[in-house]
PDB file of N, CA and C in Angstrom:
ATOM      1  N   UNK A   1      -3.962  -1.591 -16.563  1.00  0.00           N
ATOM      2  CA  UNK A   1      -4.036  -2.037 -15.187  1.00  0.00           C
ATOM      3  C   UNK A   1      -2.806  -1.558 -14.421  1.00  0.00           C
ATOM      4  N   UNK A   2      -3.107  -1.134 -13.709  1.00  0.00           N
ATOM      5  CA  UNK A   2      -2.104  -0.538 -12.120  1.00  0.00           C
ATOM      6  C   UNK A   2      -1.107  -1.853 -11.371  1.00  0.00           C
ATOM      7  N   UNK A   3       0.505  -2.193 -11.972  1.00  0.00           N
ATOM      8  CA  UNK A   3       0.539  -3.070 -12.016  1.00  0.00           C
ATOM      9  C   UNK A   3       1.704  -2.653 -10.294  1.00  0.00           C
ATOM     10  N   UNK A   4       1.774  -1.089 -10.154  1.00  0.00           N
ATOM     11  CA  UNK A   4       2.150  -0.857  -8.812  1.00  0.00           C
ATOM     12  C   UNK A   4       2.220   0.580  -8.720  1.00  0.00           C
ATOM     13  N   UNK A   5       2.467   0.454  -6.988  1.00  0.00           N
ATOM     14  CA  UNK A   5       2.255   1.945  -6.966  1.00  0.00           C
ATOM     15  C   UNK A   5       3.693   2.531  -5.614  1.00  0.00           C
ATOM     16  N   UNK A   6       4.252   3.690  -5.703  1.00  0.00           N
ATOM     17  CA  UNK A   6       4.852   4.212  -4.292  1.00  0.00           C
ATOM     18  C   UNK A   6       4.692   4.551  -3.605  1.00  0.00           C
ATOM     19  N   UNK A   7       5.294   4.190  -2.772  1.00  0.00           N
ATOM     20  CA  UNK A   7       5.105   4.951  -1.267  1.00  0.00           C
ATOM     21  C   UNK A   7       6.436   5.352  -0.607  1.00  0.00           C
ATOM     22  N   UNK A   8       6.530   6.722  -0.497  1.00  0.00           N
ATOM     23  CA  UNK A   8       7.452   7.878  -0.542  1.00  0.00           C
ATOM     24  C   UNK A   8       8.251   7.328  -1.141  1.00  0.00           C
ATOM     25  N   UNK A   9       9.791   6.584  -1.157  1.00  0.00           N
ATOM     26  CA  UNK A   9      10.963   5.792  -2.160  1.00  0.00           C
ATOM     27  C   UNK A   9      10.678   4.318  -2.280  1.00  0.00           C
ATOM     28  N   UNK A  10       9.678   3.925  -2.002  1.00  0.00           N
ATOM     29  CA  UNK A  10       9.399   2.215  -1.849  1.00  0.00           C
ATOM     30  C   UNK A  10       8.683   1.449  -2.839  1.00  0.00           C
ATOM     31  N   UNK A  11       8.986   0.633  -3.880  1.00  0.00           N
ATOM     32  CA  UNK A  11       7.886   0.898  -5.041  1.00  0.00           C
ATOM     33  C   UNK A  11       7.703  -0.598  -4.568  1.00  0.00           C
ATOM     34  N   UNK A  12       6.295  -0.755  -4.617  1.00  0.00           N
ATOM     35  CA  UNK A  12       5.468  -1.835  -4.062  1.00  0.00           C
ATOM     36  C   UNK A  12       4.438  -2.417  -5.074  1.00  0.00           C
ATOM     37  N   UNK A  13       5.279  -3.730  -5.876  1.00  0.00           N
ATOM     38  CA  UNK A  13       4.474  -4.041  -6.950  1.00  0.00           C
ATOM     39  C   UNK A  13       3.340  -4.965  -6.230  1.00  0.00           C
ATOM     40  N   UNK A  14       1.830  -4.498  -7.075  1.00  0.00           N
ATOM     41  CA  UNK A  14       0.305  -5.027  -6.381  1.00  0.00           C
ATOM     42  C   UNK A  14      -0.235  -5.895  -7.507  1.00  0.00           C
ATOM     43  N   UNK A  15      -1.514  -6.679  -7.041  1.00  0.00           N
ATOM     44  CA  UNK A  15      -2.050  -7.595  -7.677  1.00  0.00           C
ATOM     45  C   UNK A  15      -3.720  -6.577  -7.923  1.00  0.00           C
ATOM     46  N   UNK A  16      -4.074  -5.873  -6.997  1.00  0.00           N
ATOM     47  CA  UNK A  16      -5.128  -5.604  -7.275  1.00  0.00           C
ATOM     48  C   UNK A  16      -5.320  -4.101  -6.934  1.00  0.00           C
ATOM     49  N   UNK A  17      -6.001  -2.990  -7.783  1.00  0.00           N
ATOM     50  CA  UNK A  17      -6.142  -1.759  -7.708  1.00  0.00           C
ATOM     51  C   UNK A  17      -7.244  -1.151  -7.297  1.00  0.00           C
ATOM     52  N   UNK A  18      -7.830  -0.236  -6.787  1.00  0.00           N
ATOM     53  CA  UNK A  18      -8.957   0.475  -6.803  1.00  0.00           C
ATOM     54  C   UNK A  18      -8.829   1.787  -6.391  1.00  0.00           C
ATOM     55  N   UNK A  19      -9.099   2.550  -7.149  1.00  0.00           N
ATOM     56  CA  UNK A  19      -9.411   4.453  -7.029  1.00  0.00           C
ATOM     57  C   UNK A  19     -10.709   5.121  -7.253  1.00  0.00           C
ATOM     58  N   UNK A  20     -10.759   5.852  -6.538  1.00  0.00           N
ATOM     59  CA  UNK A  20     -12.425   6.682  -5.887  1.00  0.00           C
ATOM     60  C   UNK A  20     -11.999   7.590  -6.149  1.00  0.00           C
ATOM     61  N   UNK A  21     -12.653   8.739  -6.200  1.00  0.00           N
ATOM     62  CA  UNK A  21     -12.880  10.100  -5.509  1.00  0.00           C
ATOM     63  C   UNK A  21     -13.984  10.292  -4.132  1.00  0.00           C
ATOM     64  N   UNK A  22     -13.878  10.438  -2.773  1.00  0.00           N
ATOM     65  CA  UNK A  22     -14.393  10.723  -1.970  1.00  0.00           C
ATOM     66  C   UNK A  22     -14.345  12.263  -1.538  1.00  0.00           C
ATOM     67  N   UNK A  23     -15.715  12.726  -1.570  1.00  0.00           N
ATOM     68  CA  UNK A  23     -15.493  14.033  -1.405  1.00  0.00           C
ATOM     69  C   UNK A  23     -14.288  15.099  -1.632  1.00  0.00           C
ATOM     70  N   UNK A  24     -13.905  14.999  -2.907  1.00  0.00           N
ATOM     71  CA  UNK A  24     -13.082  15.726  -3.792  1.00  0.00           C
ATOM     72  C   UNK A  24     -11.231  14.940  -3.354  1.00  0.00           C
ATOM     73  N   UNK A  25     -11.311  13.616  -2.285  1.00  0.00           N
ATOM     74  CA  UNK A  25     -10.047  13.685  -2.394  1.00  0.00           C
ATOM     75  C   UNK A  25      -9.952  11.644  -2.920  1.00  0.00           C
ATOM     76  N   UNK A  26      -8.597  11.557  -2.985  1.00  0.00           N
ATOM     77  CA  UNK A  26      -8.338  10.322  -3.698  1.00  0.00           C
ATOM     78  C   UNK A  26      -8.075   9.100  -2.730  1.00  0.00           C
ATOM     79  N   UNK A  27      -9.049   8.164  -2.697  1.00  0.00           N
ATOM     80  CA  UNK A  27      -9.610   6.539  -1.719  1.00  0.00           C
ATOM     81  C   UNK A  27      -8.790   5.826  -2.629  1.00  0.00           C
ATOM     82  N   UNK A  28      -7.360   5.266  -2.752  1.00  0.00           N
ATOM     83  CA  UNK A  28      -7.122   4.267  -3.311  1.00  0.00           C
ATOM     84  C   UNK A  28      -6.729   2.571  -2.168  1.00  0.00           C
ATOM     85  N   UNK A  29      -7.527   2.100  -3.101  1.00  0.00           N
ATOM     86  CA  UNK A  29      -7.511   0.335  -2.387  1.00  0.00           C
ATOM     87  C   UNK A  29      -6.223  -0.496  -2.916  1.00  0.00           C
ATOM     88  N   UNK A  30      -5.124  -1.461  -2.613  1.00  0.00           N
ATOM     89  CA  UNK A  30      -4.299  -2.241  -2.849  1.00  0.00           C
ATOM     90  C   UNK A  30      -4.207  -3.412  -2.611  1.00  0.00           C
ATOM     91  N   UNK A  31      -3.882  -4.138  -3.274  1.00  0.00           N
ATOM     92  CA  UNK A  31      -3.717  -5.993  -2.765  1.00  0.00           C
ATOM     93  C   UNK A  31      -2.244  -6.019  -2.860  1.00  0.00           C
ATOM     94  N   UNK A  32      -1.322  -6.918  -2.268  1.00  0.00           N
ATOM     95  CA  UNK A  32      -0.019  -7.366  -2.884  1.00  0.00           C
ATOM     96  C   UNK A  32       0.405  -8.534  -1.956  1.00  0.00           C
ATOM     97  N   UNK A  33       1.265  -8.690  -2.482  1.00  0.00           N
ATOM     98  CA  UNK A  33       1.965 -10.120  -1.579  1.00  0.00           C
ATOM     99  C   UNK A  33       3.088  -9.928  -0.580  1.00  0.00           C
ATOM    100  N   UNK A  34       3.194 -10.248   0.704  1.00  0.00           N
ATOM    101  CA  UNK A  34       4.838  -9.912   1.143  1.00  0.00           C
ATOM    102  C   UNK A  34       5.112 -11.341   1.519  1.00  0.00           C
ATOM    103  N   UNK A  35       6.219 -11.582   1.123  1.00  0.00           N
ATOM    104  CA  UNK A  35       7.154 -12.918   1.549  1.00  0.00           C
ATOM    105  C   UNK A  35       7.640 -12.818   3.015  1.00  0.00           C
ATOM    106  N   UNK A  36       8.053 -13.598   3.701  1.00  0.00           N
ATOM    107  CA  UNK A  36       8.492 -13.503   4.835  1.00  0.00           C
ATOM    108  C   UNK A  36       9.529 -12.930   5.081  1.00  0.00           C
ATOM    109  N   UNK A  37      10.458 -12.762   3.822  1.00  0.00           N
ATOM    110  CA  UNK A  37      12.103 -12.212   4.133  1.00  0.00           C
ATOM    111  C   UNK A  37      11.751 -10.974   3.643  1.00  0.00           C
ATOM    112  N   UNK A  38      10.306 -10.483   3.285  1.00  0.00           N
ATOM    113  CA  UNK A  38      10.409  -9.051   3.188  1.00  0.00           C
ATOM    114  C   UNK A  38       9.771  -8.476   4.226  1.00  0.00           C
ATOM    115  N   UNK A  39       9.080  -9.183   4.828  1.00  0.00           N
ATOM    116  CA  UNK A  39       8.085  -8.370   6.237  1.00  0.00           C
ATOM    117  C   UNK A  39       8.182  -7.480   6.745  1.00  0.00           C
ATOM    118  N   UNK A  40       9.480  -7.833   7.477  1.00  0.00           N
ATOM    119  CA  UNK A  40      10.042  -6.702   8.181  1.00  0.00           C
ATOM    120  C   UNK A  40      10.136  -5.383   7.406  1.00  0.00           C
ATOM    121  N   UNK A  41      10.647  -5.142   6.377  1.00  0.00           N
ATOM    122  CA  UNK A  41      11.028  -4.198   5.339  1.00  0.00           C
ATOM    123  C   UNK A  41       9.394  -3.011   6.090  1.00  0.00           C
ATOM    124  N   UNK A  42       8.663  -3.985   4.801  1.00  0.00           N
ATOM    125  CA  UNK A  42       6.923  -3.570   4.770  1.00  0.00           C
ATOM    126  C   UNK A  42       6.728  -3.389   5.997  1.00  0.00           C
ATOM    127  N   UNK A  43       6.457  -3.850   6.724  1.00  0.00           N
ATOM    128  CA  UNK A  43       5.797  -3.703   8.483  1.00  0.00           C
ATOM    129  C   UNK A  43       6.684  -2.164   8.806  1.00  0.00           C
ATOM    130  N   UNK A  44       7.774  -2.145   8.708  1.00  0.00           N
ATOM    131  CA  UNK A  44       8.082  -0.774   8.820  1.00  0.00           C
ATOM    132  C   UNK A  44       7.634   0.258   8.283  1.00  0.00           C
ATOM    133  N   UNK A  45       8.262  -0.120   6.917  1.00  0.00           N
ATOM    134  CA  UNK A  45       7.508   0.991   6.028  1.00  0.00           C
ATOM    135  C   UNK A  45       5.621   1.292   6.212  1.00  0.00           C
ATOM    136  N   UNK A  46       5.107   0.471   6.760  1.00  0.00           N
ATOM    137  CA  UNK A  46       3.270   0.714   7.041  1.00  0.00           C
ATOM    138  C   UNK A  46       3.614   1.498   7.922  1.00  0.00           C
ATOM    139  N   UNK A  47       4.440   0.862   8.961  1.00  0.00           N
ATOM    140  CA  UNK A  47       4.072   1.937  10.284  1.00  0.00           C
ATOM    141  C   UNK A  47       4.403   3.135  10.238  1.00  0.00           C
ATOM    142  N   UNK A  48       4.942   3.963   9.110  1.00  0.00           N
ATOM    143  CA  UNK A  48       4.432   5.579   8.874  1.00  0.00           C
ATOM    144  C   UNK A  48       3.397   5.824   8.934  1.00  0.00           C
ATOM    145  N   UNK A  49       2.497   5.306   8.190  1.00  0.00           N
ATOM    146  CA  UNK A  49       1.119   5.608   8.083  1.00  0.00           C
ATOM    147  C   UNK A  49       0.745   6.636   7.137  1.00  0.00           C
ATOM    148  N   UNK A  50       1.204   7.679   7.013  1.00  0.00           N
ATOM    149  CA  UNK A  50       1.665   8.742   5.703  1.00  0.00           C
ATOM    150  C   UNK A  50       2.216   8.940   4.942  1.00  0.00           C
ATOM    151  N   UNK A  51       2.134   9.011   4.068  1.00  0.00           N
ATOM    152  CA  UNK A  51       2.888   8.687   2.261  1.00  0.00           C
ATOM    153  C   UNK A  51       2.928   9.844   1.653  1.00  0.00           C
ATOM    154  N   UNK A  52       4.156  10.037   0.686  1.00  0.00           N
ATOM    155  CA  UNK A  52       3.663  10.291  -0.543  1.00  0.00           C
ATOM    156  C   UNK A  52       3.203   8.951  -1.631  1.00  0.00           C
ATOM    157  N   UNK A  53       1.744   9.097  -2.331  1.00  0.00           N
ATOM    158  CA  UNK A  53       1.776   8.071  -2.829  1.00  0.00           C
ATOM    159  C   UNK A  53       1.767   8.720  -4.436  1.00  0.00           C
ATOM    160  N   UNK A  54       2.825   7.761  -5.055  1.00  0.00           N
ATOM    161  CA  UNK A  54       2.617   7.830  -6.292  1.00  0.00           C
ATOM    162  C   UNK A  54       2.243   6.731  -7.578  1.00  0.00           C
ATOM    163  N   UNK A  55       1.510   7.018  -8.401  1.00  0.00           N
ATOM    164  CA  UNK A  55       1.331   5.736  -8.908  1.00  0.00           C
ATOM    165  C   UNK A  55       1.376   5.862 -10.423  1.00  0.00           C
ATOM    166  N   UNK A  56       2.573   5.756 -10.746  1.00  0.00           N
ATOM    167  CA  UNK A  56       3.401   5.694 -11.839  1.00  0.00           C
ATOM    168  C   UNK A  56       2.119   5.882 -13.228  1.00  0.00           C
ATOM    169  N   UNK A  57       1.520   4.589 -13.597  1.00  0.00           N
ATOM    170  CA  UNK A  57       0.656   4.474 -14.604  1.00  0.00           C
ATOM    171  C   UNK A  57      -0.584   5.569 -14.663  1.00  0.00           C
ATOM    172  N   UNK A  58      -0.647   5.984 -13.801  1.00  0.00           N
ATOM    173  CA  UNK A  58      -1.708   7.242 -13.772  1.00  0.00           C
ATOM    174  C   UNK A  58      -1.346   8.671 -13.668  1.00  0.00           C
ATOM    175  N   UNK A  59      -0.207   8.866 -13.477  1.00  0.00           N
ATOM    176  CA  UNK A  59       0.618   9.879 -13.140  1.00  0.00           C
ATOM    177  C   UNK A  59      -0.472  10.582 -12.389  1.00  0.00           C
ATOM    178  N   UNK A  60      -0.276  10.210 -11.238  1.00  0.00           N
ATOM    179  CA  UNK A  60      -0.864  10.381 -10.551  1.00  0.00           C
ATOM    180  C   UNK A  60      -0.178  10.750  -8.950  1.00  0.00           C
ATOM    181  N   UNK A  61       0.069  11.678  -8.273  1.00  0.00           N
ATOM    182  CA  UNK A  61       0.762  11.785  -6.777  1.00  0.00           C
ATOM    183  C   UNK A  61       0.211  12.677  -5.634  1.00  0.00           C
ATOM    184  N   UNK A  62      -0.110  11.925  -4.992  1.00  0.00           N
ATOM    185  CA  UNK A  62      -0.472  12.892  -3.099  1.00  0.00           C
ATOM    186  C   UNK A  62      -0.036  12.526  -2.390  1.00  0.00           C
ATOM    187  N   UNK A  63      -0.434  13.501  -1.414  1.00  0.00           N
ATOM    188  CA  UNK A  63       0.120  12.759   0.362  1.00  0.00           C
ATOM    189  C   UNK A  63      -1.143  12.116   0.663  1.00  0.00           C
ATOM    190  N   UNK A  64      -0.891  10.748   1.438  1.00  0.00           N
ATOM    191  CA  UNK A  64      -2.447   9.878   1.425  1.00  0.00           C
ATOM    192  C   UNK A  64      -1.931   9.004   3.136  1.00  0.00           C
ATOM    193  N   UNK A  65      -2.866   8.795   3.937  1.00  0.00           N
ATOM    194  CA  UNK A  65      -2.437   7.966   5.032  1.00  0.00           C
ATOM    195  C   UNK A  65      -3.803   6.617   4.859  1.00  0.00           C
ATOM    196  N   UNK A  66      -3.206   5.701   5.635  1.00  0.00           N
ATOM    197  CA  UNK A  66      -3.692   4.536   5.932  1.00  0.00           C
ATOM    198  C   UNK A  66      -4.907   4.857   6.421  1.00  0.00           C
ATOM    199  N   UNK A  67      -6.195   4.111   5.950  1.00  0.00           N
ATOM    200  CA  UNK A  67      -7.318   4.419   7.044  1.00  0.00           C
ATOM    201  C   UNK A  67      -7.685   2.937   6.908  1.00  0.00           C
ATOM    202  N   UNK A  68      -7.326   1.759   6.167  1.00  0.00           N
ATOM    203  CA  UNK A  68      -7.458   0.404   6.618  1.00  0.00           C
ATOM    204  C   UNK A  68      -6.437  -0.635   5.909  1.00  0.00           C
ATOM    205  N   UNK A  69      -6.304  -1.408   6.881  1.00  0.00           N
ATOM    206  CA  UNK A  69      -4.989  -2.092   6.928  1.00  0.00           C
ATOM    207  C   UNK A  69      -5.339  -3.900   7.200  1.00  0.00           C
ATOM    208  N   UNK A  70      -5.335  -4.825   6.564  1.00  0.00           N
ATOM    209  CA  UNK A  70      -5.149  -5.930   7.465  1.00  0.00           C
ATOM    210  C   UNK A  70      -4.140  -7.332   6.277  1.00  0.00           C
ATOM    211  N   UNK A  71      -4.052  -8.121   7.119  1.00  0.00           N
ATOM    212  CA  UNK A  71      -3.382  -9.471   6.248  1.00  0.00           C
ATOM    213  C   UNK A  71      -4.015 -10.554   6.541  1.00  0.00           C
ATOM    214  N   UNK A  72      -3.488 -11.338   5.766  1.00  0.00           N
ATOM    215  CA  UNK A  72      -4.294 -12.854   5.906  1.00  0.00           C
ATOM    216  C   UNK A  72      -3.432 -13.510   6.788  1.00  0.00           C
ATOM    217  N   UNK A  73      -2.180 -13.163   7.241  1.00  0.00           N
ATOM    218  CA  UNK A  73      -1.025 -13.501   8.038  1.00  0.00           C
ATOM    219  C   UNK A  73      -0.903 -12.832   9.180  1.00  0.00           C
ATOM    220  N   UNK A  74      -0.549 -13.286  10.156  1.00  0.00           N
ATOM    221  CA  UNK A  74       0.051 -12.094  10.944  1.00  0.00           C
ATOM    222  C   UNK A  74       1.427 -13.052  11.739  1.00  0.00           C
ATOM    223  N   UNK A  75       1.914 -14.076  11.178  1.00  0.00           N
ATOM    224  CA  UNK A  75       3.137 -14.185  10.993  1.00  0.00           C
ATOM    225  C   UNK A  75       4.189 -14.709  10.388  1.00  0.00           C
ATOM    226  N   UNK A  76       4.950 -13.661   9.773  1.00  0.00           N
ATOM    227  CA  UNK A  76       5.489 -13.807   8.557  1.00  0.00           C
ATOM    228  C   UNK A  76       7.006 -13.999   9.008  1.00  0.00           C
ATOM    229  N   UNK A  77       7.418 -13.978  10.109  1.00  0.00           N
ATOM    230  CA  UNK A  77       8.446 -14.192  10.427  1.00  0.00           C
ATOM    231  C   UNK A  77       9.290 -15.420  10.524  1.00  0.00           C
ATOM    232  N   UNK A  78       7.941 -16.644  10.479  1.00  0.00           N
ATOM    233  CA  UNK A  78       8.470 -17.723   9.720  1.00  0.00           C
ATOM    234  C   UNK A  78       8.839 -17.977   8.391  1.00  0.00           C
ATOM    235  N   UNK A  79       9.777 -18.716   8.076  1.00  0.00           N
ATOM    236  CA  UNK A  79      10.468 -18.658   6.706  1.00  0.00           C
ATOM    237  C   UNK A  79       9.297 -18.921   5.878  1.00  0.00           C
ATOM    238  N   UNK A  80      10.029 -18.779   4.332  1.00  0.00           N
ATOM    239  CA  UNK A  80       8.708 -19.209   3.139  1.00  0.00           C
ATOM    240  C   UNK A  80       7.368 -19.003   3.331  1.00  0.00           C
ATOM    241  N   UNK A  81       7.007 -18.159   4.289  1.00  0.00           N
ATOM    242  CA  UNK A  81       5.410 -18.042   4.122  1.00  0.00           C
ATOM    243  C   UNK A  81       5.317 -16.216   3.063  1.00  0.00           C
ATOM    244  N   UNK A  82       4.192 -16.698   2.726  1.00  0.00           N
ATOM    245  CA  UNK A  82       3.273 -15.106   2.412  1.00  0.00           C
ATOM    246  C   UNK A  82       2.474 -15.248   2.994  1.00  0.00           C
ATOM    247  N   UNK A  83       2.351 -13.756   2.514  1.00  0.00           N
ATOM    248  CA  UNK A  83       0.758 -13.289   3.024  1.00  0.00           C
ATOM    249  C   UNK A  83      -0.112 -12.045   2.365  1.00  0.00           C
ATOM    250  N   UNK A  84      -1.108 -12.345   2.553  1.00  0.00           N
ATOM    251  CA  UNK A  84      -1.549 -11.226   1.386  1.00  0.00           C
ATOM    252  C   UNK A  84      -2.234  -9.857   2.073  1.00  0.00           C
ATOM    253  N   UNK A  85      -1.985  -8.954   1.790  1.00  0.00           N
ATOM    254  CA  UNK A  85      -2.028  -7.768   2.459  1.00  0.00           C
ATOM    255  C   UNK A  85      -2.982  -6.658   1.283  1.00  0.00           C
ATOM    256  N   UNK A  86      -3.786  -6.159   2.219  1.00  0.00           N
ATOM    257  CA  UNK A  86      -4.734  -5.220   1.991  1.00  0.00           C
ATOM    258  C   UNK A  86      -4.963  -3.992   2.663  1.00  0.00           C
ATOM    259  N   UNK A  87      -4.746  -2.865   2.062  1.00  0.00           N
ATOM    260  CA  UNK A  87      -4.412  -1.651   2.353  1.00  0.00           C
ATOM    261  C   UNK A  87      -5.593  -0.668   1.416  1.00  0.00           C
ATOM    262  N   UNK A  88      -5.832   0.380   2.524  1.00  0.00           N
ATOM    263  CA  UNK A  88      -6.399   1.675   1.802  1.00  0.00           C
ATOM    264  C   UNK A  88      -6.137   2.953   2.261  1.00  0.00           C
ATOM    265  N   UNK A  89      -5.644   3.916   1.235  1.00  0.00           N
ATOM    266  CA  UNK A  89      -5.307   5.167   1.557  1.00  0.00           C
ATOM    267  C   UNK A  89      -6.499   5.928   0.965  1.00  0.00           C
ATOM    268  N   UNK A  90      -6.163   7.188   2.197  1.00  0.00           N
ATOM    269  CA  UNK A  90      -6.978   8.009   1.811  1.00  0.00           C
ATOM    270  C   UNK A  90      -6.230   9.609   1.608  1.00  0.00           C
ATOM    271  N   UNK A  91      -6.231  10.092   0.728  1.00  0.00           N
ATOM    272  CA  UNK A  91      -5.911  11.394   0.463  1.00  0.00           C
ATOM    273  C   UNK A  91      -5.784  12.822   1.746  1.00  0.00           C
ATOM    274  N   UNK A  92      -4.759  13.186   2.231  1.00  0.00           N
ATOM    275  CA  UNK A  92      -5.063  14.227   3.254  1.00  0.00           C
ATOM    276  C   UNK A  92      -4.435  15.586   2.678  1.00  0.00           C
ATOM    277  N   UNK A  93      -5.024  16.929   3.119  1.00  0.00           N
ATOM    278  CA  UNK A  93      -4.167  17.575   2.857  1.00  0.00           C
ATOM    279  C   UNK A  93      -3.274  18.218   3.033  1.00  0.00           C
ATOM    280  N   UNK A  94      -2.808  18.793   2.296  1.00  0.00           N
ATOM    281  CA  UNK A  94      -1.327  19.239   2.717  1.00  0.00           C
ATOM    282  C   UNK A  94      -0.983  20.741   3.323  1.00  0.00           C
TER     283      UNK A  94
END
């Protein structure tokens, strides 16, 4: 099991995995948690939108951008909360 994956220097440990092949390129799905004192961090780092993504246990690496994004939160800027965040990249090329 895919217990995390990177994005360009950011290693972002996940709860839940999923990888496709869509028309010859790589659909991977993510679950993970962000705490409130990390938000900010993450919310930045999303708003690239383009990665290198690598994912250690599969040796596996592309350039992949966001094509869906949402949370169960949308504010984390209060203390002690999470929120659970769901992300999917899709493979572009280079």
């Amino acid at each position: 099991m895919v217990k995390e994956i990177k994005l360009n220097d950011t290693v972002i440990p996940i709860e839940k995995y999923n990888e496709e092949i869509v028309n010859g390129f790589h659909k991977i799905h993510i679950e993970f948690k962000v705490a409130s004192e990390d938000y900010h961090d993450v919310a930045v780092l999303l708003y690239e939108g383009t990665f290198t993504i690598t994912v250690p246990e599969k040796d596996l690496t592309f350039k992949g951008t966001i094509i869906q994004y949402f949370t169960s939160i949308t504010n984390l800027y209060e203390k002690e909360q999470v929120g659970d965040y769901s992300v999917t990249f899709l493979e572009v090329k280079e």
